[in-house]
Protein backbone atom coordinates (compact mmCIF):
# COMPACT_ATOMS: atom_id res chain seq x y z
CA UNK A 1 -232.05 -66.85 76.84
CA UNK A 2 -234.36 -67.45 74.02
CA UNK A 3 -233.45 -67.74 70.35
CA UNK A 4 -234.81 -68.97 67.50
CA UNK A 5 -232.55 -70.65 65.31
CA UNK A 6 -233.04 -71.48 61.86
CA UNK A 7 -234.33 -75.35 61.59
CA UNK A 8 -231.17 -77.58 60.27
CA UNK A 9 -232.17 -80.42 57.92
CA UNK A 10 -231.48 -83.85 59.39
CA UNK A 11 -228.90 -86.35 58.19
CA UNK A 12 -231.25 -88.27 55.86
CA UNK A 13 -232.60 -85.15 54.22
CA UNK A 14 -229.16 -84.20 54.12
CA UNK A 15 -228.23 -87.78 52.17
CA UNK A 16 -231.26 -87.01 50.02
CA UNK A 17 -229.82 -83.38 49.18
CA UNK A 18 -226.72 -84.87 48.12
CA UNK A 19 -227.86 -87.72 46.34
CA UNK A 20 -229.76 -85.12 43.67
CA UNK A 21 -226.16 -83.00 43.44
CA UNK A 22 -225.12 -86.16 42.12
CA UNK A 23 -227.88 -86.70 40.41
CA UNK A 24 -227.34 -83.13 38.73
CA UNK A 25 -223.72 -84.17 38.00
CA UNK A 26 -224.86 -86.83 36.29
CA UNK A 27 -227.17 -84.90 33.73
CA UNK A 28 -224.78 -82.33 32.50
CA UNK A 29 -221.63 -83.99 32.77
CA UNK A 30 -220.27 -87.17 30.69
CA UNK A 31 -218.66 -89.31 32.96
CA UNK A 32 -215.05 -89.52 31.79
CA UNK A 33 -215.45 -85.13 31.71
CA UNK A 34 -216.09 -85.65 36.29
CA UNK A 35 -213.03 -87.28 36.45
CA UNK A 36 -210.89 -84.73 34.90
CA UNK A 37 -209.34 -81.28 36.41
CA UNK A 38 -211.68 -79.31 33.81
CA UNK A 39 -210.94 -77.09 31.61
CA UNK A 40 -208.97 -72.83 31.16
CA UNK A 41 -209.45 -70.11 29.98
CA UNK A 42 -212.28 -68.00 27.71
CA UNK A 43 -213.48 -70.19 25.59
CA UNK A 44 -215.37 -68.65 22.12
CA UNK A 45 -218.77 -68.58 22.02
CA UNK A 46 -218.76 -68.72 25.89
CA UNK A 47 -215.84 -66.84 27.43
CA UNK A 48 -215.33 -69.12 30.38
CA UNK A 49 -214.66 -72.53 30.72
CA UNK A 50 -216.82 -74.99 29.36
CA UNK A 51 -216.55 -76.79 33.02
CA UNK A 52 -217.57 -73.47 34.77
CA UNK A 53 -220.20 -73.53 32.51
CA UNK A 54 -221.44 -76.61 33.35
CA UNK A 55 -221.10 -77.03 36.81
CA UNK A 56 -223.26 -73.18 36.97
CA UNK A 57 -226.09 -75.58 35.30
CA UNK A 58 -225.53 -78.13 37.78
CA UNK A 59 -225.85 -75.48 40.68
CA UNK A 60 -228.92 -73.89 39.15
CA UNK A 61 -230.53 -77.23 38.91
CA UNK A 62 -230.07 -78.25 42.13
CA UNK A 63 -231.74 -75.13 43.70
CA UNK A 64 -234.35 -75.67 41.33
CA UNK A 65 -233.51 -72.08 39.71
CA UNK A 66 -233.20 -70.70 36.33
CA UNK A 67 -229.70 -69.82 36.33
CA UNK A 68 -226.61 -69.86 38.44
CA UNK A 69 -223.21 -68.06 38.43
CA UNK A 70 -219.95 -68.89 39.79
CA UNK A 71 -218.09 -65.19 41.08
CA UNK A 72 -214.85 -64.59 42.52
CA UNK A 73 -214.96 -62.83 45.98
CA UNK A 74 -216.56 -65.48 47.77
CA UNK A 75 -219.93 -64.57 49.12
CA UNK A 76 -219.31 -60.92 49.77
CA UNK A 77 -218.64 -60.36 45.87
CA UNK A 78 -221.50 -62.14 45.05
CA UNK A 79 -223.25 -59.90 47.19
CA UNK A 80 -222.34 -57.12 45.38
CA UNK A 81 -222.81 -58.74 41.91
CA UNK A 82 -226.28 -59.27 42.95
CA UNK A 83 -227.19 -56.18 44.52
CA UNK A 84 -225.38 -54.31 41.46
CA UNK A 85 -227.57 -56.06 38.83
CA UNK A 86 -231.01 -55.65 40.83
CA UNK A 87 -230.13 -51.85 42.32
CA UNK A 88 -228.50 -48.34 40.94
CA UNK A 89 -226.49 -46.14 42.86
CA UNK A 90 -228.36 -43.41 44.85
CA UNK A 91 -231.22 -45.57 45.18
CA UNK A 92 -232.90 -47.11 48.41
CA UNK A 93 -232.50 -50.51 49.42
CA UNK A 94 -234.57 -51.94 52.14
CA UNK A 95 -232.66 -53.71 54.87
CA UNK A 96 -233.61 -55.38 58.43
CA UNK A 97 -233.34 -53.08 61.65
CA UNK A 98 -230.19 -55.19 63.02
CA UNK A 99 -226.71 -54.82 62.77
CA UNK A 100 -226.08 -55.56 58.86
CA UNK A 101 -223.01 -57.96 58.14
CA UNK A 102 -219.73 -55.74 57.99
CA UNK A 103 -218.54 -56.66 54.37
CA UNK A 104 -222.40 -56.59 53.50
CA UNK A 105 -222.40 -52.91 54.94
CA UNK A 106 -219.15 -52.22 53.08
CA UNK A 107 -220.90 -53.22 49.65
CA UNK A 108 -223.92 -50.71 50.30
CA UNK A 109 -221.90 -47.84 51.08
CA UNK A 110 -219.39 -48.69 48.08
CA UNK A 111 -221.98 -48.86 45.96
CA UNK A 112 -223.38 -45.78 46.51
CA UNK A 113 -226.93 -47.10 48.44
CA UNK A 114 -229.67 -45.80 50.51
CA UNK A 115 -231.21 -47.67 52.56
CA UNK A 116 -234.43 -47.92 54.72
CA UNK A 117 -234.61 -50.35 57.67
CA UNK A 118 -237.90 -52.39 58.53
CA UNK A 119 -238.51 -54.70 61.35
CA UNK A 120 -238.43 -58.54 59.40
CA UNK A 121 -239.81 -60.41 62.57
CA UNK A 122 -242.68 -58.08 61.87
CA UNK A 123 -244.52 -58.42 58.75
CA UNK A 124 -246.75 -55.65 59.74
CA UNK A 125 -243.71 -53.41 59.73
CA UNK A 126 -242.78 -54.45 56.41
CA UNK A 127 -246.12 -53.23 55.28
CA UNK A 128 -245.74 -50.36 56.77
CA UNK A 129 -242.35 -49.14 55.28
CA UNK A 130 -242.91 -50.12 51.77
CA UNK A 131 -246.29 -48.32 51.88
CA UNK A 132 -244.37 -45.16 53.43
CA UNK A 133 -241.75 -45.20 50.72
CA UNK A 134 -242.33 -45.76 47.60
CA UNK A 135 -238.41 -44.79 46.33
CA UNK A 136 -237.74 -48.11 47.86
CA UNK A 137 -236.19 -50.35 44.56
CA UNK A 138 -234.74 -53.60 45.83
CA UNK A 139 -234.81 -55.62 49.18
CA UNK A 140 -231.56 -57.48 51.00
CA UNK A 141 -232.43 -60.82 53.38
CA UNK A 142 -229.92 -62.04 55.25
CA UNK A 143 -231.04 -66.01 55.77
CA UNK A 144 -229.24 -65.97 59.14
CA UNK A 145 -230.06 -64.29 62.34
CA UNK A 146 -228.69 -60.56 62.59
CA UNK A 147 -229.23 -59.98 66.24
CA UNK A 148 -230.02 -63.00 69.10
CA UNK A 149 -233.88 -62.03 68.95
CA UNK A 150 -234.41 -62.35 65.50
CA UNK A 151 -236.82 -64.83 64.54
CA UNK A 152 -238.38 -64.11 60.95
CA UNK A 153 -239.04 -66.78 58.53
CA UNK A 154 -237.33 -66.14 55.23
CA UNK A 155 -239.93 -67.11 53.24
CA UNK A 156 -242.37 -65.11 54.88
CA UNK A 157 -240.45 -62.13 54.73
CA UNK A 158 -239.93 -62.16 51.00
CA UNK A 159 -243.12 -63.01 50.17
CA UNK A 160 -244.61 -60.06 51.62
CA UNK A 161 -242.12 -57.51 50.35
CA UNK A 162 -243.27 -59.34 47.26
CA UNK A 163 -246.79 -58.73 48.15
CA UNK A 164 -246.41 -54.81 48.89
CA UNK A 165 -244.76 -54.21 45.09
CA UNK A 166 -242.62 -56.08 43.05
CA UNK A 167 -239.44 -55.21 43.51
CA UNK A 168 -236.07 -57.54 43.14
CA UNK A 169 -235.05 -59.05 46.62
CA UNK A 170 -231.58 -60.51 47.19
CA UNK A 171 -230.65 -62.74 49.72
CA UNK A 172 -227.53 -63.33 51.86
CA UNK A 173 -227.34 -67.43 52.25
CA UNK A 174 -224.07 -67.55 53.86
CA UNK A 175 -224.11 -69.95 56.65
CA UNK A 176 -227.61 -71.27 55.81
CA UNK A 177 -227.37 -73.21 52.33
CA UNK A 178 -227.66 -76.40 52.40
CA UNK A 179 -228.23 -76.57 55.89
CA UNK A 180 -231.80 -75.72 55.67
CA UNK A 181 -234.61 -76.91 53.48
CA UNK A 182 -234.67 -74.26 51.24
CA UNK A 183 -232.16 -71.48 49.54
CA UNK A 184 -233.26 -68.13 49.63
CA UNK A 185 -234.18 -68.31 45.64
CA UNK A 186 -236.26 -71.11 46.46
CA UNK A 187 -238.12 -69.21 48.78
CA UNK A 188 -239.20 -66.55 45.92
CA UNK A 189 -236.20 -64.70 45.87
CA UNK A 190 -234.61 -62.68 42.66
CA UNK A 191 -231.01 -64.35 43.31
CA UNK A 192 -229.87 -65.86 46.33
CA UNK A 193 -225.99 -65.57 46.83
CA UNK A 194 -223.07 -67.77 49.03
CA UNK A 195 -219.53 -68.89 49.60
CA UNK A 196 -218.84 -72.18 48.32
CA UNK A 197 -216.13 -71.94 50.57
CA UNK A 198 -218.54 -72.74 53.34
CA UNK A 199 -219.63 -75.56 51.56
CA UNK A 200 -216.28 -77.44 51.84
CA UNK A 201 -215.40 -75.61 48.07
CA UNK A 202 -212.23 -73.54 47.10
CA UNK A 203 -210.80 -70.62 48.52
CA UNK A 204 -212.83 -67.37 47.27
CA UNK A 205 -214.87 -68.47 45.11
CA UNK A 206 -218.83 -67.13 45.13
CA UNK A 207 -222.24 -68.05 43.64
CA UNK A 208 -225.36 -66.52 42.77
CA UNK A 209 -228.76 -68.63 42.16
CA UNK A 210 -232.04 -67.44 40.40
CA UNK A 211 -233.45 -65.44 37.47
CA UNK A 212 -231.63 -65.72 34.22
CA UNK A 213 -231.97 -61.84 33.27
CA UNK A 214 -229.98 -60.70 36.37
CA UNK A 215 -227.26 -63.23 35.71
CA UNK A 216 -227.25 -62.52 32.13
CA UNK A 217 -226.87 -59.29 32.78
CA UNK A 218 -223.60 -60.16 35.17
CA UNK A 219 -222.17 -62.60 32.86
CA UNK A 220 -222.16 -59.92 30.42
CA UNK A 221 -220.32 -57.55 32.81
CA UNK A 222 -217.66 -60.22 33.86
CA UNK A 223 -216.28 -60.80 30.35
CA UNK A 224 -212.54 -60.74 31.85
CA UNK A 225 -210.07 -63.91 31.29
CA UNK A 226 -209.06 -63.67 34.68
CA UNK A 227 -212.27 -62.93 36.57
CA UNK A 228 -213.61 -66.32 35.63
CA UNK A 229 -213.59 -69.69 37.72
CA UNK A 230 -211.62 -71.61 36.57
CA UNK A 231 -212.97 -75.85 35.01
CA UNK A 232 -211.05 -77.15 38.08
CA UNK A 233 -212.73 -75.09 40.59
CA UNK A 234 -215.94 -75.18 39.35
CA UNK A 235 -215.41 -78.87 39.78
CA UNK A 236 -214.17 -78.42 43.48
CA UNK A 237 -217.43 -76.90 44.17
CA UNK A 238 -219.38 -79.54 42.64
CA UNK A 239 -217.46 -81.48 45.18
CA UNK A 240 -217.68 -79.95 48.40
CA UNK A 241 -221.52 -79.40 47.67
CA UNK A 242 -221.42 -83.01 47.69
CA UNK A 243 -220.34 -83.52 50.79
CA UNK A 244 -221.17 -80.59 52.84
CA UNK A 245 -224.82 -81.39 53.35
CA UNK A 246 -224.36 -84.73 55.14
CA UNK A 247 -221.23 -83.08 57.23
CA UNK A 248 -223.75 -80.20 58.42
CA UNK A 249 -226.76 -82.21 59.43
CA UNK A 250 -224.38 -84.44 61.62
CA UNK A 251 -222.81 -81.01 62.86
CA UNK A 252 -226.44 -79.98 63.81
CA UNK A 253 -227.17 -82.95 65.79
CA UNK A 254 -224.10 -82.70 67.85
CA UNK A 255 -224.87 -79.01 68.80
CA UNK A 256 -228.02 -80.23 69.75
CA UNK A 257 -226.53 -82.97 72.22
CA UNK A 258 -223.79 -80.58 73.25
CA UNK A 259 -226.76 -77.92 74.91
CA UNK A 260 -228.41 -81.26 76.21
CA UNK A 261 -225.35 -82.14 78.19
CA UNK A 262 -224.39 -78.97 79.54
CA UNK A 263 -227.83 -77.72 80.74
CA UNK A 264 -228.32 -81.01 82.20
CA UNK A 265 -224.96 -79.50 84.19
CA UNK A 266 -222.30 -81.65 83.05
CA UNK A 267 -220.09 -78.63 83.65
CA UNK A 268 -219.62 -76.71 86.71
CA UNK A 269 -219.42 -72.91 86.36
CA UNK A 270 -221.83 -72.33 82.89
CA UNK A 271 -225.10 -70.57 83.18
CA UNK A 272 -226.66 -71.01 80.45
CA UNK A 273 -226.25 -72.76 76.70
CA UNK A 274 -228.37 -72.48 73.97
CA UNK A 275 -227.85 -72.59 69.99
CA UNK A 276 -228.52 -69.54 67.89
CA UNK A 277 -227.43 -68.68 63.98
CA UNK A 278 -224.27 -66.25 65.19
CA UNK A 279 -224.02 -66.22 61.69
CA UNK A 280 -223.48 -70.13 61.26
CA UNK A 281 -225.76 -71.97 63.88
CA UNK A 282 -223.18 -72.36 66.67
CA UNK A 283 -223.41 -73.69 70.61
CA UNK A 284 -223.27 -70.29 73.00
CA UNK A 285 -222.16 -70.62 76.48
CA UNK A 286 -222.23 -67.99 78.71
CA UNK A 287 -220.38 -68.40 81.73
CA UNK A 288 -221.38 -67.59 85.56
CA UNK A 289 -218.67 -65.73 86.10
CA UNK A 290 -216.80 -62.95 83.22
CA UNK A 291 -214.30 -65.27 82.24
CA UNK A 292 -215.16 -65.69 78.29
CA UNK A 293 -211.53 -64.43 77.24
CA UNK A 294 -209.29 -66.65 79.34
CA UNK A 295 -211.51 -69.83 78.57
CA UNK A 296 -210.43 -69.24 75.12
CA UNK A 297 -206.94 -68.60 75.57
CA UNK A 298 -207.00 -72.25 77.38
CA UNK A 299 -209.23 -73.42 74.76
CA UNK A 300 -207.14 -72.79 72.35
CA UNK A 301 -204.13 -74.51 74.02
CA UNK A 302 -205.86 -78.03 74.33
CA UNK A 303 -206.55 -78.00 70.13
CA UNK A 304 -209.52 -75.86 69.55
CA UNK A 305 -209.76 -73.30 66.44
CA UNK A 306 -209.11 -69.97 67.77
CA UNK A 307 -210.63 -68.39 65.02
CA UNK A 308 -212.61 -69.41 61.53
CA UNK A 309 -211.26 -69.42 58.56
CA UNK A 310 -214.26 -69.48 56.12
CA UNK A 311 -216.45 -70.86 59.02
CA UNK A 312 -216.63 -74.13 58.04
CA UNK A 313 -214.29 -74.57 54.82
CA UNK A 314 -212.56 -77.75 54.09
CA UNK A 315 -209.69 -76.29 56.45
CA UNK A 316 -212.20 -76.03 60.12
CA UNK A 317 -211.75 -80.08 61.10
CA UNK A 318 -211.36 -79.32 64.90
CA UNK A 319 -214.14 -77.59 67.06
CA UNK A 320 -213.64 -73.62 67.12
CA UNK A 321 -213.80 -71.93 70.27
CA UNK A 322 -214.70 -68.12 69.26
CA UNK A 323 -215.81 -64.65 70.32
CA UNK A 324 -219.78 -63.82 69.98
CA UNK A 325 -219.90 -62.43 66.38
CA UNK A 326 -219.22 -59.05 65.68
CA UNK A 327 -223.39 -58.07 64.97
CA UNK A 328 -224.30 -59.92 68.24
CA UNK A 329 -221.86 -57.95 69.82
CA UNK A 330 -223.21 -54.59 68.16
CA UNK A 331 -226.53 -55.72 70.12
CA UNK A 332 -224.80 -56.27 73.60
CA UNK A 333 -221.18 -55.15 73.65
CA UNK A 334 -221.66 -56.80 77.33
CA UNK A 335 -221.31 -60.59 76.28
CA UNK A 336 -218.11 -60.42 75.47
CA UNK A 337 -217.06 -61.02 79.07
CA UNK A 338 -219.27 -64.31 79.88
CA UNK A 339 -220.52 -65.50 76.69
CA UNK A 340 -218.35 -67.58 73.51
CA UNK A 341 -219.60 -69.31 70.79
CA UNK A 342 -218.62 -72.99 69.72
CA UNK A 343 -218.63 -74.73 66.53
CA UNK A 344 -218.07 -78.32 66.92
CA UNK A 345 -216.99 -78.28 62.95
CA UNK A 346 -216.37 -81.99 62.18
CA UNK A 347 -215.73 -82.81 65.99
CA UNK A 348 -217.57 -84.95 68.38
CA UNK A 349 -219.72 -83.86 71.86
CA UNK A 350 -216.75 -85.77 73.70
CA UNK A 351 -214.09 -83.89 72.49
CA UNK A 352 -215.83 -80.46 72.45
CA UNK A 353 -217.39 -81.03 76.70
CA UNK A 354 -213.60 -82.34 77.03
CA UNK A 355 -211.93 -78.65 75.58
CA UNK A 356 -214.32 -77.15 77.15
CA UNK A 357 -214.04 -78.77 80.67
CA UNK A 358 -210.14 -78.47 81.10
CA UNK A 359 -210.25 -75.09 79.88
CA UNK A 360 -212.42 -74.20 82.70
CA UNK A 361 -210.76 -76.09 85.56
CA UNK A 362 -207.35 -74.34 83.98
CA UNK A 363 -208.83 -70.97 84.29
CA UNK A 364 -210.10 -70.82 87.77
């Protein structure tokens, strides 16, 4: 099967990457303030945390943006922070023609949103639409793939929505931050918007990258005491961005040895492996035979993750063993019989051919 994954960034780009985070650090921060828990609270003048505040210019720096935001919610209210500053209710959004993200789809019909679908691996489509509708006000990008055929380039796609007429576009970097060369604001988007939970950060919290008068416009919004991140974890995401990069690049290169060793046939009974951004860029096996759901079960039983938990938070140390995701499944409700998905997480080749071998020989 062909796919066409998004192009990781390799370990010593990754190295580079987080030796400017530190760098960042280093600029805003003092350094007795780094080695503190931060500080509460709505402070005057700012109402948030001097920390949060901080750390936001740390973030925006790093992406090489104007302005940055910490949100609670984790990506999917950041989503909706974003598309809420950039987009009224009743309006039209423009979206891809694949499955959209559940909790994405959740925020347009909450909010009130039209949208109108264009083709992004055709830019000649894009054209097309915005020329045949003009109530068209805002744009959503999802970095990651959408179906298993997708295959636009992000900055392609933005450019030429940006090209057509001028409107705000907002892009979904879950799964693809710091894992590829550039964030969707640094590929000419309004505000680019993920979990830092993915990035080895605390539980729920969000951020949103780009132009100051959106996020001005937000800050003013979120004025409540407790809606704010908190000085200590604005610091835990200054910390996991630290490390995530280096932990994703060497991630990437053992997916890339894990589809060398199985199409070389390593194991008996697999058809076909490949790697494909299902949403984070994962190893999927399909099987000879329609055994997907018991190879789990086993899988599961000799250590590996049944199921994410952010997809790749602090918490996701062992390899997960998972069910195609949900909008690859809205493409081909079929591969749920023969095909999983693998995310080696911090785990080695050995130990994910291992699981994957005795789960096998246990199920036939």
């Amino acid at each position: 099967m062909v796919t066409y994954p998004l192009n990781s960034i390799t370990v010593e780009e990754a190295m580079q990457l987080q030796f400017k985070v530190v760098d960042c650090i280093t600029r805003e921060f003092p350094g007795h303030e780094i080695l503190t828990r931060g500080d509460l609270g709505v402070v005057p003048g700012l109402n948030k945390p001097v920390t949060t505040m901080k750390a936001e210019k740390v973030i925006a720096r790093v992406f090489d943006a104007e302005a940055a935001m910490l949100v609670r919610g984790a990506g999917t209210d950041a989503i909706a922070d974003a598309l809420y500053a950039c987009i009224k209710a009743g309006q039209t959004l423009l979206v891809h023609t694949s499955p959209i993200y559940s909790t994405t789809k959740t925020t347009i019909d909450r909010q009130g949103l039209k949208t109108v679908a264009a083709d992004f691996n055709d830019l000649e489509d894009i054209r097309r639409v915005m020329g045949e509708h003009p109530e068209i006000k805002a744009a959503l990008v999802q970095y990651t793939r959408q179906s298993m055929t997708d295959s636009y380039d992000m900055e392609a796609v933005i450019h030429t929505i940006k090209a057509c007429r001028d409107i705000p576009v907002v892009t979904d970097d879950n799964y693809a931050v710091m894992k590829t060369a550039k964030n969707g604001s640094q590929c000419g988007a309004d505000l680019a918007c993920f979990s830092t939970f993915k990035l080895q950060g605390p539980e729920g919290i969000g951020c949103i990258v780009g132009k100051k008068k959106y996020i001005d416009f937000l800050v003013k919004l979120n004025y409540s005491g407790g809606s704010q991140t908190q000085g200590h974890e604005a610091l835990e995401v200054l910390r996991g961005m630290v490390y995530a990069p280096v932990a994703l690049a060497i991630q990437a290169q053992v997916n890339d040895r894990l589809v060398e060793r199985l199409l070389g046939g390593e194991i008996p009974g697999i058809k076909d492996a490949f790697l494909a951004n299902a949403q984070s860029k994962v190893l999927l096996v399909e099987f000879q035979e329609p055994i997907a759901e018991a190879v789990l079960v086993e899988a599961e039983k000799l250590g590996a993750a049944p199921n994410p938990i952010g997809a790749e938070s602090r918490y996701e140390l062992v390899p997960m063993f998972y069910r195609v995701s949900g909008t690859f499944r809205a493409t081909d409700p079929t591969i749920t019989k023969r095909m999983i998905r693998i995310n080696p997480m911090r785990s080695g080749d050995d130990t994910v051919i291992r699981i994957l071998k005795e789960a096998l020989e246990k199920v036939k």
